[in-house]
Structure formats: structure tokens, C-alpha cells
Protein backbone atom coordinates (compact mmCIF):
# COMPACT_ATOMS: atom_id res chain seq x y z
CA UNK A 1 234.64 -12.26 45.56
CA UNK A 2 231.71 -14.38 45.46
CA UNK A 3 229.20 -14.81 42.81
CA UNK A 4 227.16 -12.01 43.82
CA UNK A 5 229.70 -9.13 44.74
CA UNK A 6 231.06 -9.94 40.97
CA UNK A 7 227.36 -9.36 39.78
CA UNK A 8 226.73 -5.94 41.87
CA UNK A 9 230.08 -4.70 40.63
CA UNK A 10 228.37 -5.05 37.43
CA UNK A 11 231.15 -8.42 36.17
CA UNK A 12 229.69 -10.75 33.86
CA UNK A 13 230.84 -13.32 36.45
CA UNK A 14 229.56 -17.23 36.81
CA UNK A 15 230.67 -19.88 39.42
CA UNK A 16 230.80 -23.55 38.92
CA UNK A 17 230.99 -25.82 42.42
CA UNK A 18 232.26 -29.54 43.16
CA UNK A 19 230.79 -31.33 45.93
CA UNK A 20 233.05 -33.13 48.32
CA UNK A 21 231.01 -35.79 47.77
CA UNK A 22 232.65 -36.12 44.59
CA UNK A 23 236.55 -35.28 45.77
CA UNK A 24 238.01 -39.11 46.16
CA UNK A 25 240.35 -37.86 49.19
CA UNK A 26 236.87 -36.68 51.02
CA UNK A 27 235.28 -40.36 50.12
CA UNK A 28 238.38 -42.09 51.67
CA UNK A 29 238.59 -40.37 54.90
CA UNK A 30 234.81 -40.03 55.07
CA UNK A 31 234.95 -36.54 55.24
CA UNK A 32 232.14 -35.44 51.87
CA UNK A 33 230.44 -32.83 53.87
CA UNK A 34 230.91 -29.23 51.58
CA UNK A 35 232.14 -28.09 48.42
CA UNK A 36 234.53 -26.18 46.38
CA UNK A 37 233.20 -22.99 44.45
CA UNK A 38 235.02 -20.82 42.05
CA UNK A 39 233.90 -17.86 40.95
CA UNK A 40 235.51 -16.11 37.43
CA UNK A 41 234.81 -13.08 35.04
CA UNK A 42 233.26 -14.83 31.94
CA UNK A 43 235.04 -12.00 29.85
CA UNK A 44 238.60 -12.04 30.86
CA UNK A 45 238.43 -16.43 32.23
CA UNK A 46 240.17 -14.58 35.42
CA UNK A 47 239.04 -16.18 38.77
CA UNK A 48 237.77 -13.74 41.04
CA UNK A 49 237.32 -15.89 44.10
CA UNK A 50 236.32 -19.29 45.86
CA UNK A 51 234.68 -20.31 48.58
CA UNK A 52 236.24 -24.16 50.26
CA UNK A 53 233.69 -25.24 52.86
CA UNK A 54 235.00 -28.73 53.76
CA UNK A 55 237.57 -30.62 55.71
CA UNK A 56 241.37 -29.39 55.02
CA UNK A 57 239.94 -26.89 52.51
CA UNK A 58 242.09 -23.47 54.85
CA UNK A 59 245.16 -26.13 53.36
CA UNK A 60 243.57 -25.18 49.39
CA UNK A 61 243.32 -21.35 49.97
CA UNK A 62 246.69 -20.35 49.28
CA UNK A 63 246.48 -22.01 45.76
CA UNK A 64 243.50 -19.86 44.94
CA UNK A 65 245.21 -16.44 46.51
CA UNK A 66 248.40 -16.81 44.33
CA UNK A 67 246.46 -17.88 41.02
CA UNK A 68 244.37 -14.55 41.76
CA UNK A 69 247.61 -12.59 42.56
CA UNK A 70 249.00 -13.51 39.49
CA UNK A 71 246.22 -12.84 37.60
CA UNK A 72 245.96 -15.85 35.83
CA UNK A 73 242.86 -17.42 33.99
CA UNK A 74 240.89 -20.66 35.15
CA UNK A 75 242.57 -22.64 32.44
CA UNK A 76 245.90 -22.64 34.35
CA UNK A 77 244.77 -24.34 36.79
CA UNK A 78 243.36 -26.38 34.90
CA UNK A 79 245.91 -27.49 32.99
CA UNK A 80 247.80 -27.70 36.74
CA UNK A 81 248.89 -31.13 38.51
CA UNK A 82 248.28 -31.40 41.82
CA UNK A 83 249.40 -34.91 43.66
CA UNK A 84 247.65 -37.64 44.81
CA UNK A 85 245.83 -38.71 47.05
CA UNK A 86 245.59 -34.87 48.30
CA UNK A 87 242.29 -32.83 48.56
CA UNK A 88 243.94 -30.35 46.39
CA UNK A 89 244.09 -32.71 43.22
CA UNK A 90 240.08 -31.96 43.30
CA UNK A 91 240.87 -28.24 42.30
CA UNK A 92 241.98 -28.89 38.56
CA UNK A 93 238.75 -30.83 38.24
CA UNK A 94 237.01 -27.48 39.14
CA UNK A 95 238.53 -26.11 36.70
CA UNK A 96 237.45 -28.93 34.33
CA UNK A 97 233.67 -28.15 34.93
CA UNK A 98 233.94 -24.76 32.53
CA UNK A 99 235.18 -27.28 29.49
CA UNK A 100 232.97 -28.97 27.23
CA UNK A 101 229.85 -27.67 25.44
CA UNK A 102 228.98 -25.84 28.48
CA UNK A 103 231.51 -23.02 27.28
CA UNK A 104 231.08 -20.27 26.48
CA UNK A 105 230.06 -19.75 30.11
CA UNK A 106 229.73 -20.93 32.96
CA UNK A 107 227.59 -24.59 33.00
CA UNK A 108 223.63 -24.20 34.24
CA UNK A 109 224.15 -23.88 38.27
């Protein structure tokens, strides 16, 4: 789902997004055009969909699909390891942006 099919289904739903531009893979191969967006129920921390616009990002969607499947929370995957130098390693770092002081909720957008 994206942000606003959550909202119309009436989910208390926020999204956080990471430029490519800040993915070190991307900088490397010169490829910083897009971004990765996930999308999660701010009552349950289940993520309800992303949206990968960006080079190699159709490699990233399984991850997303079997994290959903499962019905895990955002915090798995952040906690996950994914190896470097790989565009995938940028996903845990998504993950990353719901930490902090931001929480509870999703950071400003």
C-alpha cells in the first residue's frame, strides 16, 4: 500500500523515505536518481508497503514482500544485516529513520 491507500482505509499509517542520494552503493556507481519509501501502520509498527524508484531497486522488492508476508514489524528489519557494498544494505537504514525522538511516529515528511 502506499501512504494514501493506508489513510483511505482509515490506518493510522506514516511513511518515512531515503533518497538515493544518500545510499553509498548509488554514490559509487553514480546512479542517486530516486528513493526508497516505506510505508507502516503506526499502531501495530507493521509495514504495509514501499515504493523503490531507483537503479536495481526490482533486486530490493522481494525483501519487502516476505517481511510483509510474514507480518513482521519495521524493527526487524531494522535490526537486519544486509552486505556490503549492495543497494540493499540502504534498507535497514530506512528502517533507522523511525528511531530517535521522532518516535512515536513517523518523523515530519
Amino acid at each position: 500500500m502506499t501512504l494514501e491507500q493506508a489513510q483511505k482505509k482509515g490506518i493510522n499509517a506514516c511513511a518515512v523515505t531515503l533518497p538515493m542520494s544518500q545510499i553509498a552503493r548509488a554514490i559509487e556507481w553514480g546512479h542517486d536518481l530516486g528513493f526508497y519509501r516505506m510505508v507502516i501502520d503506526s499502531d501495530t509498527d507493521k509495514i504495509l508497503g514501499a515504493t523503490l524508484v531507483g537503479y536495481e531497486t526490482a533486486e530490493l522488492v522481494h525483501v519487502f514482500l516476505s517481511l510483509m508476508e510474514a507480518g513482521v514489524t519495521w524493527q526487524l528489519l531494522e535490526r537486519s544485516v544486509h552486505i556490503h557494498p549492495t543497494y540493499g544494505e540502504a534498507l535497514p537504514s530506512l528502517a533507522r529513520l523511525l528511531l530517535g525522538d521522532n518516535m512515536p511516529g513517523c518523523p515530519n515528511m
